[in-house]
PDB file of N, CA and C in Angstrom:
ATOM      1  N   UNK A   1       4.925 -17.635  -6.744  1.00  0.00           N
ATOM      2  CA  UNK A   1       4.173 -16.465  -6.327  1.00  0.00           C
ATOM      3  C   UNK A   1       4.493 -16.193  -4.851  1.00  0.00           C
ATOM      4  N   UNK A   2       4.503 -14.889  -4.831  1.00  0.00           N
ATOM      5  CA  UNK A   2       4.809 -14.491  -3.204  1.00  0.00           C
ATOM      6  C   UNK A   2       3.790 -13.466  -2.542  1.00  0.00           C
ATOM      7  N   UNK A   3       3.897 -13.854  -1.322  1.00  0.00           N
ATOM      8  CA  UNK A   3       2.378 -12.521  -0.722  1.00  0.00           C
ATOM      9  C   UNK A   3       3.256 -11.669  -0.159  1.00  0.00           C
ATOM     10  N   UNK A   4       2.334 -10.202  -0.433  1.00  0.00           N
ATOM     11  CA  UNK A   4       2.656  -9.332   0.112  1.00  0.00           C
ATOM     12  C   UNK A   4       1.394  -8.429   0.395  1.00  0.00           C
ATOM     13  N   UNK A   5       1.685  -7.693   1.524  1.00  0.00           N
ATOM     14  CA  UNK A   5       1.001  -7.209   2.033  1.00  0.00           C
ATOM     15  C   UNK A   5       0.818  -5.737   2.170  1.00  0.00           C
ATOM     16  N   UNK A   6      -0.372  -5.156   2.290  1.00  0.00           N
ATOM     17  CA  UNK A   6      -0.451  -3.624   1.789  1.00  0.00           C
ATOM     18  C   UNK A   6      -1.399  -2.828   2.885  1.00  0.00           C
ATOM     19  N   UNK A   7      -0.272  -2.175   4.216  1.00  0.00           N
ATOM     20  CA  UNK A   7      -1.057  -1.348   4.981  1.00  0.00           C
ATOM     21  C   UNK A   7      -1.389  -0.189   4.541  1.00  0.00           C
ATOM     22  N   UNK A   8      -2.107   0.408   5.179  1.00  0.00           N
ATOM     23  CA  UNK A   8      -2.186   2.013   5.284  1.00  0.00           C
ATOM     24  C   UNK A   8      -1.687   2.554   6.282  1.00  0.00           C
ATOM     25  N   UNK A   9      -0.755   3.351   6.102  1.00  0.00           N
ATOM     26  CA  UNK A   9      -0.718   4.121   7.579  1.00  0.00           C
ATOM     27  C   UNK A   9      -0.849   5.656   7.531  1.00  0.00           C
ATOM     28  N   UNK A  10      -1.538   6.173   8.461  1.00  0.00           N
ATOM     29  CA  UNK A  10      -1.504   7.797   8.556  1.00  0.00           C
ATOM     30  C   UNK A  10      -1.957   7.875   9.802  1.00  0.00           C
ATOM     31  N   UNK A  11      -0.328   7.433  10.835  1.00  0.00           N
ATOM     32  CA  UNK A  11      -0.300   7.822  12.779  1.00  0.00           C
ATOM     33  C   UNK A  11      -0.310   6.532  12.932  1.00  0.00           C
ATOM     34  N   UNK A  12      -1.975   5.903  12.538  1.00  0.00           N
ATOM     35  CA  UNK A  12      -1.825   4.928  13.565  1.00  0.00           C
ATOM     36  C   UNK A  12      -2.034   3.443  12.267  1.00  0.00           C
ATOM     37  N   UNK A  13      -1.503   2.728  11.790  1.00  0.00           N
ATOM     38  CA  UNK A  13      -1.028   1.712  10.733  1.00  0.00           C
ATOM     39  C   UNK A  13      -2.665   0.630  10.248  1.00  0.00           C
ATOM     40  N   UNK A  14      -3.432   0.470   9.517  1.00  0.00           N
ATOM     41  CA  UNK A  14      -4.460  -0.330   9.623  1.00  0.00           C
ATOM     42  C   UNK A  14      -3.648  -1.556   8.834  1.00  0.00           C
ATOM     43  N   UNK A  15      -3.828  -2.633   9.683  1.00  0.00           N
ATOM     44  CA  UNK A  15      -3.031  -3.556   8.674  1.00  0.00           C
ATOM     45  C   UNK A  15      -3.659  -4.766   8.046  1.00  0.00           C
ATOM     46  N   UNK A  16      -2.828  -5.362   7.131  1.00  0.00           N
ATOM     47  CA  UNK A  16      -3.658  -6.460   6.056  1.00  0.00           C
ATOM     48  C   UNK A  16      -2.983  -7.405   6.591  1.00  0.00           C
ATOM     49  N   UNK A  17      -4.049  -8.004   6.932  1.00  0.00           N
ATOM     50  CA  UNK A  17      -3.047  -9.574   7.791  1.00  0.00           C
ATOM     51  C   UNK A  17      -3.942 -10.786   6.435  1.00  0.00           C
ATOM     52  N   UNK A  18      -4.319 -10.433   5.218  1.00  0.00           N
ATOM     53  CA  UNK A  18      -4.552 -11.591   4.273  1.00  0.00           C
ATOM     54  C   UNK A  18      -3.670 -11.229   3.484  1.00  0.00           C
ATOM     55  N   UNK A  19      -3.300 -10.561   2.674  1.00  0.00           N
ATOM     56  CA  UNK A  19      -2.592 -10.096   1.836  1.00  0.00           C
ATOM     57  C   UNK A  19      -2.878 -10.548   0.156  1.00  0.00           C
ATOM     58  N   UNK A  20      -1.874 -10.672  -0.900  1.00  0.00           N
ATOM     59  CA  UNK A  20      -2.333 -11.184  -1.821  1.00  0.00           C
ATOM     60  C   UNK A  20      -1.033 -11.620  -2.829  1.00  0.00           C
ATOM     61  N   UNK A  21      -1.477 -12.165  -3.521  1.00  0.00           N
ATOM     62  CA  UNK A  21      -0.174 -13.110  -4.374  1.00  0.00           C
ATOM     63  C   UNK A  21       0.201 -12.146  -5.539  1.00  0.00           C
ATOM     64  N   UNK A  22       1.673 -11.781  -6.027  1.00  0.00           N
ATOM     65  CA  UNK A  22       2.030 -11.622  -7.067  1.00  0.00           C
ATOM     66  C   UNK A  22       3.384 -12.232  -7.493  1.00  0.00           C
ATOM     67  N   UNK A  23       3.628 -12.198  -8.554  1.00  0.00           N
ATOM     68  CA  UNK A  23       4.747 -13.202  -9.162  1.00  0.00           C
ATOM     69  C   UNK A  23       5.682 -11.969  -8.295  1.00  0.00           C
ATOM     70  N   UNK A  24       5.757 -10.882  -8.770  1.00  0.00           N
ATOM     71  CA  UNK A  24       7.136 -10.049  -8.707  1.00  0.00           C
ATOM     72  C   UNK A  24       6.399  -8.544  -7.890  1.00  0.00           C
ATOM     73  N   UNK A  25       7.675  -8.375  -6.966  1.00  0.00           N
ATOM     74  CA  UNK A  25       7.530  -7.325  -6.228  1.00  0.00           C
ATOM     75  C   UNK A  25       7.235  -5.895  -6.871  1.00  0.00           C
ATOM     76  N   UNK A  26       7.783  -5.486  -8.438  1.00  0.00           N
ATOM     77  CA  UNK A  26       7.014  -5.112  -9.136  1.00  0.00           C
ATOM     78  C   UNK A  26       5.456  -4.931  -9.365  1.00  0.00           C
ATOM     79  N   UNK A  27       4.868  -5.862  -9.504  1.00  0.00           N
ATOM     80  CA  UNK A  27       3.580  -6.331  -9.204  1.00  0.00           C
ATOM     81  C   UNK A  27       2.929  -5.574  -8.399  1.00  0.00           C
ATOM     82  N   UNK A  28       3.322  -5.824  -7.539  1.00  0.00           N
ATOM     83  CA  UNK A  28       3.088  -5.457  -5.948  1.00  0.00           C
ATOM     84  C   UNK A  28       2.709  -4.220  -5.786  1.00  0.00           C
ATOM     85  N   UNK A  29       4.036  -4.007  -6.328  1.00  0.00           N
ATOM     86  CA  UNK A  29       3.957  -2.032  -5.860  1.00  0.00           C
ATOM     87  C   UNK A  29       3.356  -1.704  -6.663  1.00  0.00           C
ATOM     88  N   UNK A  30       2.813  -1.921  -8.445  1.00  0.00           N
ATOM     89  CA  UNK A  30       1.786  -1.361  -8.945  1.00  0.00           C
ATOM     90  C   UNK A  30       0.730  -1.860  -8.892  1.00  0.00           C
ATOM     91  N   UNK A  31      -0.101  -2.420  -8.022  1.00  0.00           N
ATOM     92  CA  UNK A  31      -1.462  -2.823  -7.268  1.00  0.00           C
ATOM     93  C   UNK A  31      -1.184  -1.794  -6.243  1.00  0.00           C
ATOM     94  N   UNK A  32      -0.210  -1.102  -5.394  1.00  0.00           N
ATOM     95  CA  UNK A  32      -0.428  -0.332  -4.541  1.00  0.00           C
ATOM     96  C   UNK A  32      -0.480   1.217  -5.269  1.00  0.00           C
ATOM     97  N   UNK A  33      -0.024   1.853  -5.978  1.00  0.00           N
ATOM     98  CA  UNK A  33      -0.493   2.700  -6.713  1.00  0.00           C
ATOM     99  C   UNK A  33      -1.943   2.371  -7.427  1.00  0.00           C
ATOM    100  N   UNK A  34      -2.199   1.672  -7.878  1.00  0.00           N
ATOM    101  CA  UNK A  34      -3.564   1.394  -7.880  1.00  0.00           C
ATOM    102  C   UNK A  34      -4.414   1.839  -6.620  1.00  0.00           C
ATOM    103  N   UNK A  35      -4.249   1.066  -5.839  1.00  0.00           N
ATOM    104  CA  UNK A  35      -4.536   1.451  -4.406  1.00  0.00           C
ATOM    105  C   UNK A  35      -4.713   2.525  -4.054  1.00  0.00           C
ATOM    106  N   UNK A  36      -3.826   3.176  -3.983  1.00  0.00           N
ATOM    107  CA  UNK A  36      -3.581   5.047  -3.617  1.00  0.00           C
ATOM    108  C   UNK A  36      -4.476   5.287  -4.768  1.00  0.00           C
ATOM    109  N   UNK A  37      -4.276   5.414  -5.606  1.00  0.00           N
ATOM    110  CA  UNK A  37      -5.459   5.981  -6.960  1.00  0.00           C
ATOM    111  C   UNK A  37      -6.675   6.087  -6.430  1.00  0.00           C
ATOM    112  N   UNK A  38      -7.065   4.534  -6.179  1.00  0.00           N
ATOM    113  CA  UNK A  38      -8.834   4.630  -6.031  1.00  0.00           C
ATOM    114  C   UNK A  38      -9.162   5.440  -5.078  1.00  0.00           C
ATOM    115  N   UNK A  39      -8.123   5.301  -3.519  1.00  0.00           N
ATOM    116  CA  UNK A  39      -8.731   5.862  -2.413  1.00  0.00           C
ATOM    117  C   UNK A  39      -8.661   7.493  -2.617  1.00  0.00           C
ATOM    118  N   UNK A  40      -7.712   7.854  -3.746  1.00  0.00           N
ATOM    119  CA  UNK A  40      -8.055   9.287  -3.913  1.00  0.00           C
ATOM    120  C   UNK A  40      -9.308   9.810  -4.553  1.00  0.00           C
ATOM    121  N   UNK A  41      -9.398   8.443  -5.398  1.00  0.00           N
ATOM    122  CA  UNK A  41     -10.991   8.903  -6.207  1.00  0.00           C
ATOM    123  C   UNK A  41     -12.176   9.029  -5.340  1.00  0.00           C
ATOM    124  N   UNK A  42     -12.264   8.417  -4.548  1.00  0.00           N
ATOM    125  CA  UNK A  42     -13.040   7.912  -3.490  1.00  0.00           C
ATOM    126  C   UNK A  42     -13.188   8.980  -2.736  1.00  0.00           C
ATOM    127  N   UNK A  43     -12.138   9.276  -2.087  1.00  0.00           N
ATOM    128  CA  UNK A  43     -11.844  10.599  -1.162  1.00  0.00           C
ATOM    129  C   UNK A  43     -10.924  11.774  -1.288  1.00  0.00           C
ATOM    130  N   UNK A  44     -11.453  12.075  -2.234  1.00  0.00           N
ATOM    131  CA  UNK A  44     -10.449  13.195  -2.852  1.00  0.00           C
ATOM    132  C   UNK A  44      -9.549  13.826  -1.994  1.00  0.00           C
ATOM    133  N   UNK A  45      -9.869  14.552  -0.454  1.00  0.00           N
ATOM    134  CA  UNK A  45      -9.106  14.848   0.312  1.00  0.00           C
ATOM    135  C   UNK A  45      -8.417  14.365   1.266  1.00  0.00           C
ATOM    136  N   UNK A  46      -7.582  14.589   1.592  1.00  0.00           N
ATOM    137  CA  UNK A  46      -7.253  13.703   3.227  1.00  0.00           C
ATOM    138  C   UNK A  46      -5.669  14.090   3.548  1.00  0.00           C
ATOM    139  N   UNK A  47      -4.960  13.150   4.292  1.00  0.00           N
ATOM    140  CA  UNK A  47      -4.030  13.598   5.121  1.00  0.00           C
ATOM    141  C   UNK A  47      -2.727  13.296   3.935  1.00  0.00           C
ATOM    142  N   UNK A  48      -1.450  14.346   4.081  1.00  0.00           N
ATOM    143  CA  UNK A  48      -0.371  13.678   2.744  1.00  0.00           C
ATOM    144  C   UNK A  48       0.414  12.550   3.750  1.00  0.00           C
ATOM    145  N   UNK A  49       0.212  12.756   4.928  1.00  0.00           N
ATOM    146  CA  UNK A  49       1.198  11.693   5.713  1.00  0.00           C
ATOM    147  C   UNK A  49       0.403  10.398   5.432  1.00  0.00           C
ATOM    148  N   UNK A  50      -0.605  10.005   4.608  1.00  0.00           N
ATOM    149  CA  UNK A  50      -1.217   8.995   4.328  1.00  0.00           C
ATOM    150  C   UNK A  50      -0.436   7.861   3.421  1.00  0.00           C
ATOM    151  N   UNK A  51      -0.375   6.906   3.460  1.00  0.00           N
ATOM    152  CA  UNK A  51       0.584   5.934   2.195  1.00  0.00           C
ATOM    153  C   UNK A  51      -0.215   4.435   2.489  1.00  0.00           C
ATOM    154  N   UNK A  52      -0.157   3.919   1.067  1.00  0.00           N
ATOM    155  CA  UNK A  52      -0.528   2.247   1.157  1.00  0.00           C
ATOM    156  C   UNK A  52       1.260   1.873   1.490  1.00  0.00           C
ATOM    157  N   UNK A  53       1.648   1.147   2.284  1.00  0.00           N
ATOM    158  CA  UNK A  53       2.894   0.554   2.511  1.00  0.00           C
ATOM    159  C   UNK A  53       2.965  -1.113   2.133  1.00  0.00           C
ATOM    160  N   UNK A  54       3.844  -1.224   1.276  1.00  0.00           N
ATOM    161  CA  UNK A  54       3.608  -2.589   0.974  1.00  0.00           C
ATOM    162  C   UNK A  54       5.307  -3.655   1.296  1.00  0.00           C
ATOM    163  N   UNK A  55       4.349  -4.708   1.949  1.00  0.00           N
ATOM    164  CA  UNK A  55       5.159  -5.332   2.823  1.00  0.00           C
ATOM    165  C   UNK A  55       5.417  -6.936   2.510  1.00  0.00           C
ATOM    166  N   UNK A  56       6.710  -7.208   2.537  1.00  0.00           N
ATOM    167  CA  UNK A  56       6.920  -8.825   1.468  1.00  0.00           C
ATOM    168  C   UNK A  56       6.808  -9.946   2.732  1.00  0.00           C
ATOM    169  N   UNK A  57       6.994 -10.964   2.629  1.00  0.00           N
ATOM    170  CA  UNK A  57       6.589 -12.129   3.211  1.00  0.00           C
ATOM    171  C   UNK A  57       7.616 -12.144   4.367  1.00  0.00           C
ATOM    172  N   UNK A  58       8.713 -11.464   3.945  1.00  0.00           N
ATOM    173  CA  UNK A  58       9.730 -11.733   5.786  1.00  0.00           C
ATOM    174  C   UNK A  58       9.549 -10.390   6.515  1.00  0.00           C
ATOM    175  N   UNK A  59       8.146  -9.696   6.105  1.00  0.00           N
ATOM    176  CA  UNK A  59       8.059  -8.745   7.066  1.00  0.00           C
ATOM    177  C   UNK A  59       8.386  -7.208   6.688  1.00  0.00           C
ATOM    178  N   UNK A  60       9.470  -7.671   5.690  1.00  0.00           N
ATOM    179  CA  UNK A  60      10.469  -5.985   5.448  1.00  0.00           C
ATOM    180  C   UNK A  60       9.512  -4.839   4.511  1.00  0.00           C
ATOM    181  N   UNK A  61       9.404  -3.965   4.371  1.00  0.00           N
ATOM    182  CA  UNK A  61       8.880  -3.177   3.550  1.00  0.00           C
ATOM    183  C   UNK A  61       9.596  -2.569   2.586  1.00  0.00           C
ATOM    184  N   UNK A  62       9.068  -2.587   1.094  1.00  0.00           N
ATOM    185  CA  UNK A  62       9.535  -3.098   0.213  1.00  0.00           C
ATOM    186  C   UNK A  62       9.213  -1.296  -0.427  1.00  0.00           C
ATOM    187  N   UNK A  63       7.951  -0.956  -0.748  1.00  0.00           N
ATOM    188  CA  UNK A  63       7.764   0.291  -1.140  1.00  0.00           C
ATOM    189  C   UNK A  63       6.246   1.091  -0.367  1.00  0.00           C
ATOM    190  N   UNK A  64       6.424   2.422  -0.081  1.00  0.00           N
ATOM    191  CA  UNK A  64       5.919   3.033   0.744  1.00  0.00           C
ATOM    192  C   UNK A  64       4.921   4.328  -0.782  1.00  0.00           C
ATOM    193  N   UNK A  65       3.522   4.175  -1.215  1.00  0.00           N
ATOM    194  CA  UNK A  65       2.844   4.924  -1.808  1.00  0.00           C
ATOM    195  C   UNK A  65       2.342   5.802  -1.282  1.00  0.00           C
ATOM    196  N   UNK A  66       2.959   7.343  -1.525  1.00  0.00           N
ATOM    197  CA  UNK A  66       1.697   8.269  -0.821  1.00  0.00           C
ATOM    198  C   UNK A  66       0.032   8.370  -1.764  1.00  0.00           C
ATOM    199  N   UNK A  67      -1.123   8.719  -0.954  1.00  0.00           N
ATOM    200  CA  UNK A  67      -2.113   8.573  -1.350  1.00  0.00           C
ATOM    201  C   UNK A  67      -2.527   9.776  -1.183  1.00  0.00           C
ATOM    202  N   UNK A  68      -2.001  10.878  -0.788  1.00  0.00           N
ATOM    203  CA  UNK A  68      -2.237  12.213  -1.256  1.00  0.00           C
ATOM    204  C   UNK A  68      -0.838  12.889  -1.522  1.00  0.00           C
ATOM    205  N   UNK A  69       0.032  12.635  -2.613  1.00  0.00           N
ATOM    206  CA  UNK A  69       1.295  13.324  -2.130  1.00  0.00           C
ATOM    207  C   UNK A  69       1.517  15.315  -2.031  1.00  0.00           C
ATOM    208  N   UNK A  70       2.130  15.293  -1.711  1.00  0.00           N
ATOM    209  CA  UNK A  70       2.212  16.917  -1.594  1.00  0.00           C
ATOM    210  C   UNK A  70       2.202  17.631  -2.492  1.00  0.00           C
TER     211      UNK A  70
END
């Protein structure tokens, strides 16, 4: 299992310094569409420059979700 990690950014980056375990980077990125989902349910409106960014264990970023896309 490997952690990866899932900011938000829109300007200024809020970041996840716990992160969470999945076998496959796959994984990953669909817990972050998940992600984007809820916070749209939640808040229906908001900024499109918004994205959960999800980030693997050496740092690199792996896939970038918009959470309002255009």
């Amino acid at each position: 299992m490997r952690t990866y990690y899932f900011d938000t950014k829109d300007g200024v980056p809020v970041r996840d310094r716990i992160g969470l375990e999945f076998a496959s980077a796959a994984a990953a990125i669909t817990h972050s569409k998940q992600m984007a989902s809820k916070i749209r349910r939640e808040n229906p409106s908001g900024d499109v420059d918004r994205h959960v960014v999800v980030i693997d264990e050496s740092g690199k970023e792996i896939h970038r979700e918009a959470i309002y896309p255009a």
